[in-house]
Protein backbone atom coordinates (compact mmCIF):
# COMPACT_ATOMS: atom_id res chain seq x y z
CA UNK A 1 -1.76 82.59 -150.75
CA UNK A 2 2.01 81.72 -149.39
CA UNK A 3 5.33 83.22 -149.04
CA UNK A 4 8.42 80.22 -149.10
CA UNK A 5 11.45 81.74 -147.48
CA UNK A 6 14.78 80.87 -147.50
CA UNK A 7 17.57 81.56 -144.94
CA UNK A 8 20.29 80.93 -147.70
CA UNK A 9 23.56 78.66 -147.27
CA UNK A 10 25.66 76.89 -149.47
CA UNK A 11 27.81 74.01 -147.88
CA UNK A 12 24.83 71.94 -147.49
CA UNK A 13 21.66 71.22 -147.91
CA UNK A 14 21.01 70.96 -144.26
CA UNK A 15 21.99 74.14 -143.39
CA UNK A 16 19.30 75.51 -145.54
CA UNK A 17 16.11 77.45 -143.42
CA UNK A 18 13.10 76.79 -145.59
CA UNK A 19 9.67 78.02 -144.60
CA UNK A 20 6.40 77.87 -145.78
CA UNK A 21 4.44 80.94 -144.69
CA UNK A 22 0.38 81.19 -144.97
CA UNK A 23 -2.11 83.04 -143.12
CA UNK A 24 -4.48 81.08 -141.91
CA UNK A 25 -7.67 83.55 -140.18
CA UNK A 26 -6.01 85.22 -137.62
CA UNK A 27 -2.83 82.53 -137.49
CA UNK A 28 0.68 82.64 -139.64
CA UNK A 29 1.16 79.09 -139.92
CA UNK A 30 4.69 78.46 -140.94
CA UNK A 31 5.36 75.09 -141.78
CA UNK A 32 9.40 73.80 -141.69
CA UNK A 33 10.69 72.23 -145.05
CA UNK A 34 13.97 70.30 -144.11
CA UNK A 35 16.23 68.60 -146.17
CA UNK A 36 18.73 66.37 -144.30
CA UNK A 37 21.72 66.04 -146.76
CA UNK A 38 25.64 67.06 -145.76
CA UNK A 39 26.58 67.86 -149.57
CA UNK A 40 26.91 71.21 -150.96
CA UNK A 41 23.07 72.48 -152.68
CA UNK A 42 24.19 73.02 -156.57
CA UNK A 43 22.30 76.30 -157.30
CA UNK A 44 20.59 75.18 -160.83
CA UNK A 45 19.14 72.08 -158.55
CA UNK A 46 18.13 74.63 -155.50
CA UNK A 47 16.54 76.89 -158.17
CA UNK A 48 14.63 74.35 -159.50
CA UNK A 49 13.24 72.62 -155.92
CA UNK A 50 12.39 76.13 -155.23
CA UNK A 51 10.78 77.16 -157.63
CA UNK A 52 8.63 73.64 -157.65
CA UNK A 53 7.74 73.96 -154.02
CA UNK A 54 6.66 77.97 -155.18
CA UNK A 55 4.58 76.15 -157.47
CA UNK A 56 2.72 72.92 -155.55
CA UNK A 57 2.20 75.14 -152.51
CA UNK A 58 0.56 78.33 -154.57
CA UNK A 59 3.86 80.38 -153.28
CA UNK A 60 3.59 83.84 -155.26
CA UNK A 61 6.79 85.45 -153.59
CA UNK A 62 10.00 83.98 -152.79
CA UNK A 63 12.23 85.50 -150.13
CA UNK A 64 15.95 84.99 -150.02
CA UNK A 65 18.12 85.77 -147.59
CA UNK A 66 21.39 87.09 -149.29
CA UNK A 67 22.32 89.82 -152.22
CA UNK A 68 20.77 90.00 -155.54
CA UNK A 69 22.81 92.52 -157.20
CA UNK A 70 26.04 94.69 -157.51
CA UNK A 71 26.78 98.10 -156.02
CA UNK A 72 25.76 100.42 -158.92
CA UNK A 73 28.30 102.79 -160.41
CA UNK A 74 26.41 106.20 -159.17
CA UNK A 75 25.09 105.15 -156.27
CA UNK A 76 26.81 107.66 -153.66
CA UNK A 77 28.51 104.56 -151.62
CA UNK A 78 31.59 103.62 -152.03
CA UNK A 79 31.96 99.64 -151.23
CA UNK A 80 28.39 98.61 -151.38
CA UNK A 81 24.66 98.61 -152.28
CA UNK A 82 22.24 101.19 -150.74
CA UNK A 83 20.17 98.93 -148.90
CA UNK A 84 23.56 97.74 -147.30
CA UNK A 85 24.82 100.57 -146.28
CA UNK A 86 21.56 101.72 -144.39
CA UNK A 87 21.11 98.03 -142.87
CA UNK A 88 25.21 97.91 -141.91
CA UNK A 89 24.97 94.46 -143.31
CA UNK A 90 27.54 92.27 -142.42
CA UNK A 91 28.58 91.61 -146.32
CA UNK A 92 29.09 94.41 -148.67
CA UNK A 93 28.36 93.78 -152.37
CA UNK A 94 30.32 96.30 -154.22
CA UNK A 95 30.95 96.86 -157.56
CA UNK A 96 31.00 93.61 -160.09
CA UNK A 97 33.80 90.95 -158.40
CA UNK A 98 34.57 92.59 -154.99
CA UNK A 99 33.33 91.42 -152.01
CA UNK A 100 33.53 92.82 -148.29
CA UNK A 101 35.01 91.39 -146.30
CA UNK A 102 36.39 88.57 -148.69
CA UNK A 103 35.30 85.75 -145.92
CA UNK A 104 31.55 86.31 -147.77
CA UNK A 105 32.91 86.36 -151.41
CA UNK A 106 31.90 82.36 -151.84
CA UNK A 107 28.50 83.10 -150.34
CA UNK A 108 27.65 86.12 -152.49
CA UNK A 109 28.81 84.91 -155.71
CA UNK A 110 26.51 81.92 -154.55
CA UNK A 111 23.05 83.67 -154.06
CA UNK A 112 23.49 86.05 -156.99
CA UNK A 113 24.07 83.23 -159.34
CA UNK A 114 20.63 81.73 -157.28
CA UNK A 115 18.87 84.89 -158.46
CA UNK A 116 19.54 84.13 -161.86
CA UNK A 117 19.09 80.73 -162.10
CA UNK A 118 15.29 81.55 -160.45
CA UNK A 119 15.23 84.57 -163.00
CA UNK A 120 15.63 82.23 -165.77
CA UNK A 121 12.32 80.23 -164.41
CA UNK A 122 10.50 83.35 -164.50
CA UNK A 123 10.64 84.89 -161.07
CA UNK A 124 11.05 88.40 -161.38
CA UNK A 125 12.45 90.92 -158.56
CA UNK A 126 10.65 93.48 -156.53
CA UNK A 127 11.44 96.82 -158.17
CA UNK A 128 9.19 99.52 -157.39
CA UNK A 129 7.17 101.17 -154.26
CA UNK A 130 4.81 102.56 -157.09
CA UNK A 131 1.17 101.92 -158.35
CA UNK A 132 1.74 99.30 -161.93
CA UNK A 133 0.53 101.63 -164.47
CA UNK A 134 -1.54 98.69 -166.32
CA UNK A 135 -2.48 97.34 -163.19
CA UNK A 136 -0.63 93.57 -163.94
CA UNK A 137 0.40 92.07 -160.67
CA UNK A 138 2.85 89.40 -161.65
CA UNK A 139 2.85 86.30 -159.27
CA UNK A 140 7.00 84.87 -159.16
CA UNK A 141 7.98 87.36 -157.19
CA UNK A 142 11.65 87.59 -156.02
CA UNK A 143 12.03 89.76 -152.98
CA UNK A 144 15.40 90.00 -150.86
CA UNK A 145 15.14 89.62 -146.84
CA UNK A 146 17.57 90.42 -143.63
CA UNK A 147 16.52 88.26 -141.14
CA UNK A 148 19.51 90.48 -138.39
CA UNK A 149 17.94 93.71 -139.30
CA UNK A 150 13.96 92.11 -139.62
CA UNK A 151 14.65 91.18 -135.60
CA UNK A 152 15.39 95.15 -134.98
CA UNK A 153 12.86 96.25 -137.46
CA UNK A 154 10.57 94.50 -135.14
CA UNK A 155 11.90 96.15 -132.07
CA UNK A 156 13.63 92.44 -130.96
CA UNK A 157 16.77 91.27 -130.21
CA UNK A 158 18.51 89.79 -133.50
CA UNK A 159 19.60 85.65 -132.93
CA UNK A 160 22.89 85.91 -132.53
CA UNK A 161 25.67 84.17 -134.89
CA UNK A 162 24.76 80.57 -135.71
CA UNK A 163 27.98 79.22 -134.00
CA UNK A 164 27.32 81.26 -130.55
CA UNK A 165 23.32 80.61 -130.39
CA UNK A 166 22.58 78.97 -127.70
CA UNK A 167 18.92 76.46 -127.46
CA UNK A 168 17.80 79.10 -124.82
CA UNK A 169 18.73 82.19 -127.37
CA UNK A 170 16.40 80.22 -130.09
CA UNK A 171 13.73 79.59 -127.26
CA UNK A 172 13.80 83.49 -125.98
CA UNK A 173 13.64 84.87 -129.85
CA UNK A 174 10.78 82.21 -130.33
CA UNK A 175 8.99 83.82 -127.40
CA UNK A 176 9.23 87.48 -128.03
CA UNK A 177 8.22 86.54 -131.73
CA UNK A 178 5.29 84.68 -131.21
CA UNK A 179 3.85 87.63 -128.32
CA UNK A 180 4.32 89.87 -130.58
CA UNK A 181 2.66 88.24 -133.81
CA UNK A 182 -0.05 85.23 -133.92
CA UNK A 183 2.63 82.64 -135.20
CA UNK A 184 2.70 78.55 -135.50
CA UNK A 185 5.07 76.24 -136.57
CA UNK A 186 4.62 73.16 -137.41
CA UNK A 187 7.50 71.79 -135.40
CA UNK A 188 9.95 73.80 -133.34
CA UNK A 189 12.46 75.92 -135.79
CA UNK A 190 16.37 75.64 -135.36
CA UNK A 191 18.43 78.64 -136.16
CA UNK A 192 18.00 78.96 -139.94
CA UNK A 193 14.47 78.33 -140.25
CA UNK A 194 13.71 81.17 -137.56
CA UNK A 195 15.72 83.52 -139.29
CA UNK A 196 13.66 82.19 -142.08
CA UNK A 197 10.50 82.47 -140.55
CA UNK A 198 11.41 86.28 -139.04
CA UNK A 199 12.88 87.48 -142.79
CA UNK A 200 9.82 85.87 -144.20
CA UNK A 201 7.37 87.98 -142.56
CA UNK A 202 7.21 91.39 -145.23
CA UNK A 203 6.51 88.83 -147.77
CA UNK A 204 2.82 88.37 -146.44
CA UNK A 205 1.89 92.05 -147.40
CA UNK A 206 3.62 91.91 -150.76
CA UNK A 207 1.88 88.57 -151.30
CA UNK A 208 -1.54 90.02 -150.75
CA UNK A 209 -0.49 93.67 -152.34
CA UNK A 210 0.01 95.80 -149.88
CA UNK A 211 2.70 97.67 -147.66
CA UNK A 212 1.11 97.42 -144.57
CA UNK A 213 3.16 96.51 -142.12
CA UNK A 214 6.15 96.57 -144.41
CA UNK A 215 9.77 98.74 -144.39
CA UNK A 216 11.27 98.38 -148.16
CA UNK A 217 14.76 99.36 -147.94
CA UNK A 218 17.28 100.65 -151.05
CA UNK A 219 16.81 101.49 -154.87
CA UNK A 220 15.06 99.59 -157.44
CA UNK A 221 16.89 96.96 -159.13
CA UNK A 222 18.32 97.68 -162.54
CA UNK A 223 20.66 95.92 -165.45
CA UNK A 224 23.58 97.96 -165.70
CA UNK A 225 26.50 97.32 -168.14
CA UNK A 226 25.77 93.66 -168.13
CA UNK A 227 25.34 92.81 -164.75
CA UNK A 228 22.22 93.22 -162.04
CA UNK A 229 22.16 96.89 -159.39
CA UNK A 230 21.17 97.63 -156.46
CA UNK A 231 17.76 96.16 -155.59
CA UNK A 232 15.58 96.69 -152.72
CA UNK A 233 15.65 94.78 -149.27
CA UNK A 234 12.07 94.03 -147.09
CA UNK A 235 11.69 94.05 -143.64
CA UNK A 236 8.76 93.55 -140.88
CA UNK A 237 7.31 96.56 -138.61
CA UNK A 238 5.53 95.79 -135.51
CA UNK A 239 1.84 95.42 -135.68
CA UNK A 240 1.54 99.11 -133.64
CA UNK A 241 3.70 100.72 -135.69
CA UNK A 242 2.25 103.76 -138.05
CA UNK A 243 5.30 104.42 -140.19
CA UNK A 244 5.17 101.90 -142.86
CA UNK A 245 5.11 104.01 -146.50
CA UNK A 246 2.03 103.88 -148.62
CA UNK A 247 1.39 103.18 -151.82
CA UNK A 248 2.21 99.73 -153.45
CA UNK A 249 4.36 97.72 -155.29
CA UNK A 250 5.40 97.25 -159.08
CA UNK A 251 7.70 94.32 -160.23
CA UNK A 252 10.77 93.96 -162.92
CA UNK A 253 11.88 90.22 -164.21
């Protein structure tokens, strides 16, 4: 079993962090997808190389870094989601059309329309920390990562802004990850595919059904008026820690 995460971008194909997550014994061997092209990734075209690699590689979960949904109406917060507001994520999705700040409108607009297009290929979103009454444990599953707040979650420092990393902030995050957890790569990771690697991580318990080892962030996704709320956000605790919830996980397409 394998997790494919994605450190979402949308000017270009080569700015896209893909990685290929499998345990392997006592190993996470992450292998680096790269696609060298300079033109803007269409999102029906991404969806669909996705969702193919998902499906040659035995990839049950997909993890995307970026927003999947709206603010919802009664959700206490004013500008954005739940999961946003306790993560203090740098974009706030608030209700249908408005974006905070409106520097992340493009990018937003971009990855929920990405949702979609994978929802329309059958990949269905993580919606519930409860036990599926019937027992079905779908296999598409669309879960949404944090790579900034996965670093923390971890107890490491978080990369810092693509423009001001530095080769010897990539090299000290690569360190502290790889003491901490038994990870390989199968070639050294630039900026996005750490952050894809790190965001990727909580989608190895939910790929083998289980919260181990797993902080799930927000309120279960819901269609509201037309339009996709809310919706939960995954992120990695250190192997000591003792404070990830029980109980598992039930899906909604």
């Amino acid at each position: 079993m394998s997790v494919l995460s994605v450190d979402l971008a949308c000017r270009s194909w080569s700015d896209l962090g893909v990685v290929l997550l499998e345990r392997k014994g006592a190993l996470i061997a992450c292998e680096i997808i790269r696609w060298q092209d300079p033109s803007p990734p269409p999102v029906v075209e991404l969806a669909l190389r996705l969702n193919t690699i998902c499906l040659e590689r035995g990839a049950g979960v997909l993890m995307l870094d970026g927003p999947q949904a709206w603010k919802s109406e009664d959700n206490g917060q004013e500008f954005c989601r739940v999961s946003e507001h306790e993560l203090n994520t740098a974009a706030k999705t608030g209700l249908p059309g408005t974006v905070l700040p409106g520097t992340y409108e493009r990018f937003v607009e971009y990855c929920l329309a990405l949702y979609d297009a994978l929802g329309r290929l059958g990949w269905q979103r993580l919606a519930s920390r409860e036990q599926p009454e019937n027992g079905g444990q779908p296999r598409k599953i669309l879960v949404e990562s944090y790579p900034h707040a996965a670093w923390k979650s971890l107890g490491l420092t978080p990369l810092p802004a693509k423009r001001k990393c530095r080769v010897s902030h990539l090299a000290e995050a690569y360190a502290a990850l790889t003491a901490m957890l038994p990870i390989t790569t199968s070639q050294p990771p630039n900026h996005d595919q750490l952050q894809a690697i790190v965001g990727g991580l909580p989608g190895l318990a939910i790929e083998e059904r289980s919260l181990q080892g797993t902080r799930i962030v927000g309120q279960p996704p819901r269609w509201e008026d037309g339009f996709w709320r809310e919706g939960f956000i995954a992120l990695p605790l250190p192997p000591s820690s003792d404070s990830n919830p029980a109980g598992s996980i039930r899906w909604m397409s």
